[in-house]
C-alpha atoms as a PDB file:
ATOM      1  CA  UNK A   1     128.492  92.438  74.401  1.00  0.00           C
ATOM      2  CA  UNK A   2     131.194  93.688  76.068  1.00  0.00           C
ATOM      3  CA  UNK A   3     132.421  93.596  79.586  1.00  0.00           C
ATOM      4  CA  UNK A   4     132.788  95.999  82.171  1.00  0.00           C
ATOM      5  CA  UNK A   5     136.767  95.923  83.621  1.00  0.00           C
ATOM      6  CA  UNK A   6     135.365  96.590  87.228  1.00  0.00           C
ATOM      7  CA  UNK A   7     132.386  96.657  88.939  1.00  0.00           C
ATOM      8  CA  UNK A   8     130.965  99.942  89.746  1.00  0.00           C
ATOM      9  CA  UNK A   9     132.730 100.189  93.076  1.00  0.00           C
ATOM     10  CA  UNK A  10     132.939 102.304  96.108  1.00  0.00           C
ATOM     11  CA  UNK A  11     136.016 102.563  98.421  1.00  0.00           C
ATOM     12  CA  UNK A  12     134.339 103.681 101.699  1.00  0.00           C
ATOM     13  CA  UNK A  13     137.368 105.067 104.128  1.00  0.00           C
ATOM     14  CA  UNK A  14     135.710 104.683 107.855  1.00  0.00           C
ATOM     15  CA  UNK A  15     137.038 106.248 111.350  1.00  0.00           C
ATOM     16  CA  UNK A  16     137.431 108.840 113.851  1.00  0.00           C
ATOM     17  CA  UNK A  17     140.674 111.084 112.882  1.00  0.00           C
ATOM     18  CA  UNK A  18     140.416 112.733 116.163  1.00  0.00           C
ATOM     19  CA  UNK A  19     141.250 109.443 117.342  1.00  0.00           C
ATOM     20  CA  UNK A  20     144.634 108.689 115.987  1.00  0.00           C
ATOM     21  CA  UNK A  21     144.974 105.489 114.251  1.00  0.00           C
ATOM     22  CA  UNK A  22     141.364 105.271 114.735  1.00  0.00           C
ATOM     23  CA  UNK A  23     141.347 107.462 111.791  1.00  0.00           C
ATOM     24  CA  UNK A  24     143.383 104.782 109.237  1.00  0.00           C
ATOM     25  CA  UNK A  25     140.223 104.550 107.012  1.00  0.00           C
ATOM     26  CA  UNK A  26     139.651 107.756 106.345  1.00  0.00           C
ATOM     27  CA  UNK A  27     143.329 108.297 105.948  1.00  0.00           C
ATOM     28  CA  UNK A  28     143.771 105.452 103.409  1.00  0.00           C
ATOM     29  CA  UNK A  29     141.468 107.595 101.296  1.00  0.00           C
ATOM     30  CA  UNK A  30     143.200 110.853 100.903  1.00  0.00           C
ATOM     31  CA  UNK A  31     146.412 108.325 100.490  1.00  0.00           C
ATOM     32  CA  UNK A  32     144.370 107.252  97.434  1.00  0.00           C
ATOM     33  CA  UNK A  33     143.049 110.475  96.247  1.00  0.00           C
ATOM     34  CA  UNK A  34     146.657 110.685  94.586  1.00  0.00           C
ATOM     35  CA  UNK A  35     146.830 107.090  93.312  1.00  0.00           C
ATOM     36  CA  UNK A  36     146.158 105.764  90.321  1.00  0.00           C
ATOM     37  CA  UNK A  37     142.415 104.179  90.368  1.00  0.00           C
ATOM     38  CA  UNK A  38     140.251 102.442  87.628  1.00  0.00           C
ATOM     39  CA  UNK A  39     137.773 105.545  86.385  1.00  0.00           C
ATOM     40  CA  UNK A  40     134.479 103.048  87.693  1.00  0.00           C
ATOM     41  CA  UNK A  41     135.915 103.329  91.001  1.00  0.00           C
ATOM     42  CA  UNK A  42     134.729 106.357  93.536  1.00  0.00           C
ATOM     43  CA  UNK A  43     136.794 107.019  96.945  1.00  0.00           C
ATOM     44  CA  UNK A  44     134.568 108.398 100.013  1.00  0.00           C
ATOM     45  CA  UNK A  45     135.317 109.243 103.572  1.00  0.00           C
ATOM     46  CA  UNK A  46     132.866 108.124 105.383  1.00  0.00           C
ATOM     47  CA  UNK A  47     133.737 109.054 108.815  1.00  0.00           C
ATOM     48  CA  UNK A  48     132.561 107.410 111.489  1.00  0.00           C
ATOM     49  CA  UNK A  49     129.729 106.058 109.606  1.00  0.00           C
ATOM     50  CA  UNK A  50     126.269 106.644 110.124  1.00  0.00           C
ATOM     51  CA  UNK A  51     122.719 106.452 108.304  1.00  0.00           C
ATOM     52  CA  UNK A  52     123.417 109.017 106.168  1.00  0.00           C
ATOM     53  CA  UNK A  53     125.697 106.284 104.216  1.00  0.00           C
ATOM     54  CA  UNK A  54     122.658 104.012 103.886  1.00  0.00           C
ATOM     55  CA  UNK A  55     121.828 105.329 100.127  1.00  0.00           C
ATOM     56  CA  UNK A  56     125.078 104.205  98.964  1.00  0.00           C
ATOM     57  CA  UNK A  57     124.161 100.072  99.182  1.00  0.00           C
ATOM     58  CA  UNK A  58     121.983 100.773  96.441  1.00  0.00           C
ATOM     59  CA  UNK A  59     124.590 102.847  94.087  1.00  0.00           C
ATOM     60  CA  UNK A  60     127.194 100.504  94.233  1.00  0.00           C
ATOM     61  CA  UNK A  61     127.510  97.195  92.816  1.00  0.00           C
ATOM     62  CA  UNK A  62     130.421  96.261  95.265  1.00  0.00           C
ATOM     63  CA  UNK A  63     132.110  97.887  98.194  1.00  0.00           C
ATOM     64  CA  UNK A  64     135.470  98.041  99.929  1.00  0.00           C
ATOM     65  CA  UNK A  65     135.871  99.230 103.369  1.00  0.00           C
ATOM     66  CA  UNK A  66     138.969  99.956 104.803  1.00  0.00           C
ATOM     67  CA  UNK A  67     138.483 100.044 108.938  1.00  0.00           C
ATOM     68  CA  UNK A  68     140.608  99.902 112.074  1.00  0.00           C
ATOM     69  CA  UNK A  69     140.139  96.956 114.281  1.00  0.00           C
ATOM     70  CA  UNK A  70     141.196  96.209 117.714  1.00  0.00           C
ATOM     71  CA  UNK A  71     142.122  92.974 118.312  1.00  0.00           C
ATOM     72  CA  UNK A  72     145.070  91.173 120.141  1.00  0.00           C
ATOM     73  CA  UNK A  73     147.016  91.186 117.186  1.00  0.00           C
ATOM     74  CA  UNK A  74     150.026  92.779 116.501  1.00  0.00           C
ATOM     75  CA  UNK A  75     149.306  96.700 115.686  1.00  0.00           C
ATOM     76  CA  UNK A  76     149.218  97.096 111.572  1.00  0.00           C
ATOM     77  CA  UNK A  77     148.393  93.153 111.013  1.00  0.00           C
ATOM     78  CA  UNK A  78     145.937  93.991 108.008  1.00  0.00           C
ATOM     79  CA  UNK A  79     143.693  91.554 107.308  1.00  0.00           C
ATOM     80  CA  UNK A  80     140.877  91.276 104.195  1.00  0.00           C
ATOM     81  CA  UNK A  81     137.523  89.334 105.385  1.00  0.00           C
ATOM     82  CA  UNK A  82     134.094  89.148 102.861  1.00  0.00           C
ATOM     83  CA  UNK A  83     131.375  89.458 105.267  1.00  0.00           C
ATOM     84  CA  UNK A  84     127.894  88.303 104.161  1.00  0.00           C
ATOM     85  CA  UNK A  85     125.819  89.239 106.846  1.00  0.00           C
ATOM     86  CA  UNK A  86     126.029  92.395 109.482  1.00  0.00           C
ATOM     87  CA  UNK A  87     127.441  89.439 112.262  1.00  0.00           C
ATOM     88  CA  UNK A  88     130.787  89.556 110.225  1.00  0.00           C
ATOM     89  CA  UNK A  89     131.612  92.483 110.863  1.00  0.00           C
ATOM     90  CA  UNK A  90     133.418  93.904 113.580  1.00  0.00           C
ATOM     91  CA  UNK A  91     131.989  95.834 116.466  1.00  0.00           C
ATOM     92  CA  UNK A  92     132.331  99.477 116.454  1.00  0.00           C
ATOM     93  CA  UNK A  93     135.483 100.796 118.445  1.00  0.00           C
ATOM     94  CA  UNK A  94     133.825 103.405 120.442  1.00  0.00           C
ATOM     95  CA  UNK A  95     130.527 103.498 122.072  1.00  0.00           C
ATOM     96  CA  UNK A  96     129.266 106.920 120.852  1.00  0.00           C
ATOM     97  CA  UNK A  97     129.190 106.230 117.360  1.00  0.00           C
ATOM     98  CA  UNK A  98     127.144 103.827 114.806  1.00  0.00           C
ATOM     99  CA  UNK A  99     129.217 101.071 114.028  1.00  0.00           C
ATOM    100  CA  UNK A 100     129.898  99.484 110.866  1.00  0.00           C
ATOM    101  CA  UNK A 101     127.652  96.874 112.207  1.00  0.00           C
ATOM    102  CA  UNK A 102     124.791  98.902 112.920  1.00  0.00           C
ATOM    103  CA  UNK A 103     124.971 100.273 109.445  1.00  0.00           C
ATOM    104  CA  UNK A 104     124.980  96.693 107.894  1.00  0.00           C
ATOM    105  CA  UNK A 105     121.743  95.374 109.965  1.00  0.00           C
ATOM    106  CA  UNK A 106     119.791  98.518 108.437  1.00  0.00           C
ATOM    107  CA  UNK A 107     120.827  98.206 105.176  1.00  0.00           C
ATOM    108  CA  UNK A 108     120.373  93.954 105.455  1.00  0.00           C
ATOM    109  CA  UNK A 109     116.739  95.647 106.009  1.00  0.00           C
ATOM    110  CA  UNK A 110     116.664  97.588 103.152  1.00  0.00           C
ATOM    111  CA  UNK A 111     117.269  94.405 101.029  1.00  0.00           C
ATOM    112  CA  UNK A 112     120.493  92.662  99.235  1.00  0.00           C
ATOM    113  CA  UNK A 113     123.915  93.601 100.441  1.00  0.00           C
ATOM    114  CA  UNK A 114     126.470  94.688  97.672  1.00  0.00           C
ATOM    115  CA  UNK A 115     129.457  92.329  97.448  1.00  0.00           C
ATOM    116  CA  UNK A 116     131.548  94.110  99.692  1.00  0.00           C
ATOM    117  CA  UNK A 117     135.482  93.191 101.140  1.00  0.00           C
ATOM    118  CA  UNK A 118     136.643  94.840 104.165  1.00  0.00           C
ATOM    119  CA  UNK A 119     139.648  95.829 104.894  1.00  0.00           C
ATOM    120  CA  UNK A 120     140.993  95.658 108.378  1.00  0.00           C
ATOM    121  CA  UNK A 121     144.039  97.225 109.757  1.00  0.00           C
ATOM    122  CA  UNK A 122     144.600  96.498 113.546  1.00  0.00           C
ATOM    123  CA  UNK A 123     145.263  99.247 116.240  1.00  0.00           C
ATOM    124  CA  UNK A 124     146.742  98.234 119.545  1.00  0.00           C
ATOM    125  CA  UNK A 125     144.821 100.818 121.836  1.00  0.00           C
ATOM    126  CA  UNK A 126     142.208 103.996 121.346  1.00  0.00           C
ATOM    127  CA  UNK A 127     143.511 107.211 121.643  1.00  0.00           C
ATOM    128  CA  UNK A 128     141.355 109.683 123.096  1.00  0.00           C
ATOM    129  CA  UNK A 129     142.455 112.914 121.499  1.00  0.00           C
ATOM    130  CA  UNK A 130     145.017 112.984 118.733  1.00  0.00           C
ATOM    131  CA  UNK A 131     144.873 113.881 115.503  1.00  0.00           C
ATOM    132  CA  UNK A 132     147.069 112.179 112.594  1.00  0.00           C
ATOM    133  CA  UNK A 133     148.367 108.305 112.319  1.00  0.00           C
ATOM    134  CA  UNK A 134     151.776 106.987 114.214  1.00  0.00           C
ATOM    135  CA  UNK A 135     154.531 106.882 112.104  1.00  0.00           C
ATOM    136  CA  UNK A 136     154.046 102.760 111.876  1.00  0.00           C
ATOM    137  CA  UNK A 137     150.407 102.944 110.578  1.00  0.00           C
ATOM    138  CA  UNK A 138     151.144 105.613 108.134  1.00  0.00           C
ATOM    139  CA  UNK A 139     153.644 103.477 106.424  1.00  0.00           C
ATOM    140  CA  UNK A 140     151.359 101.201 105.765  1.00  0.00           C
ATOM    141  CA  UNK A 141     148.950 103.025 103.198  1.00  0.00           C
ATOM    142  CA  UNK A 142     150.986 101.886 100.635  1.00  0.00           C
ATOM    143  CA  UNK A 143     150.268  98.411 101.529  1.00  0.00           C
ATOM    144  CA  UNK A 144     146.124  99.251 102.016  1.00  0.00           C
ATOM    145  CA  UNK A 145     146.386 100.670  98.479  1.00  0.00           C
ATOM    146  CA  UNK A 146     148.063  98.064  97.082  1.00  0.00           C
ATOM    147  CA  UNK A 147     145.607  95.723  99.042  1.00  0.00           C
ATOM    148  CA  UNK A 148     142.399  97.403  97.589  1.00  0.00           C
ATOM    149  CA  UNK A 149     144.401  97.298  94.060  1.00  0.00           C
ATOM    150  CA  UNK A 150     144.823  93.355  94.340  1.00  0.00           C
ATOM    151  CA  UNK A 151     141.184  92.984  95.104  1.00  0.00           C
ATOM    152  CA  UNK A 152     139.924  95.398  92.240  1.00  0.00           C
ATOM    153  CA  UNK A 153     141.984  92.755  90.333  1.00  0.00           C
ATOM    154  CA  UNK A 154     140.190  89.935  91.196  1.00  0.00           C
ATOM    155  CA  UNK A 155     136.789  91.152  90.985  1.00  0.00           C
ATOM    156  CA  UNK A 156     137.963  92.254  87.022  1.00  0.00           C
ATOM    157  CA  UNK A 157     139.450  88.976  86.459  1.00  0.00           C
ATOM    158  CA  UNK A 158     136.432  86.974  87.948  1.00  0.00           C
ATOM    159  CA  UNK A 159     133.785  89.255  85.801  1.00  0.00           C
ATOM    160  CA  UNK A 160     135.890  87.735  82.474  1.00  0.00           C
END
């Protein structure tokens, strides 16, 4: 029998690019839209999330996320967590939209959660209107694609 390299495995960009660095999720996927990426490996922006993602948890075998956080870190700490349950992750930033939270409680409903890591990249304030990342944050997609590469990596090596 032989083994699959890589789970089937979705890289799920989330945020608001009218929002600035808000945006860095969605931004770290049109980064890797040029990048090499194993062929079992799909790239999505997903926005600023929503229900409509809810079909995906059951077309995926694993998921990475790649989110801006706002924390009292320093601005571009990124950080890689493996929630289990909707309580690990984050709160949305802003009020209007569903959070990533929200989205994991309905699809913890729906049944079994995917193996998912989340990738976290911290913004030091909210813009209200602006479009694109600061120059600091879009330096950094190398490192978020070379992030999401390391833990494609690992989920081959432990699947051998």
């Amino acid at each position: 029998m032989q083994h699959p390299t890589f789970y089937k495995t979705l890289i799920l960009g989330l945020g608001n690019i009218l929002m600035g660095n808000e945006g860095i999720g969605v931004k770290a996927i049109e980064y890797m839209e040029n990048q090499p990426l194993p062929e079992q490996v799909t790239l999505l922006d997903g926005g600023t999330g929503g229900f409509h993602l809810l079909h995906l948890f059951n077309e995926y075998e694993s998921f990475i996320m790649i989110d801006a956080t706002l924390t009292n870190e320093e601005q571009g700490t990124i950080k890689v967590i493996k929630p289990k349950f909707a309580s690990d992750f984050p709160r949305s930033l802003t009020s209007h939209d569903i959070g990533l939270r929200d989205l994991m409680q309905s699809a913890e409903l729906l049944g079994d959660l995917p193996e998912i890591s989340l990738i976290t990249i911290n913004i030091k304030e909210l813009d209200t209107v602006k479009i694109g990342l600061s120059d600091e944050l879009n330096q950094l997609l190398p490192k978020v694609y070379q992030t999401v590469l390391s833990i494609l990596e690992n989920k081959k090596n432990s699947k051998l």
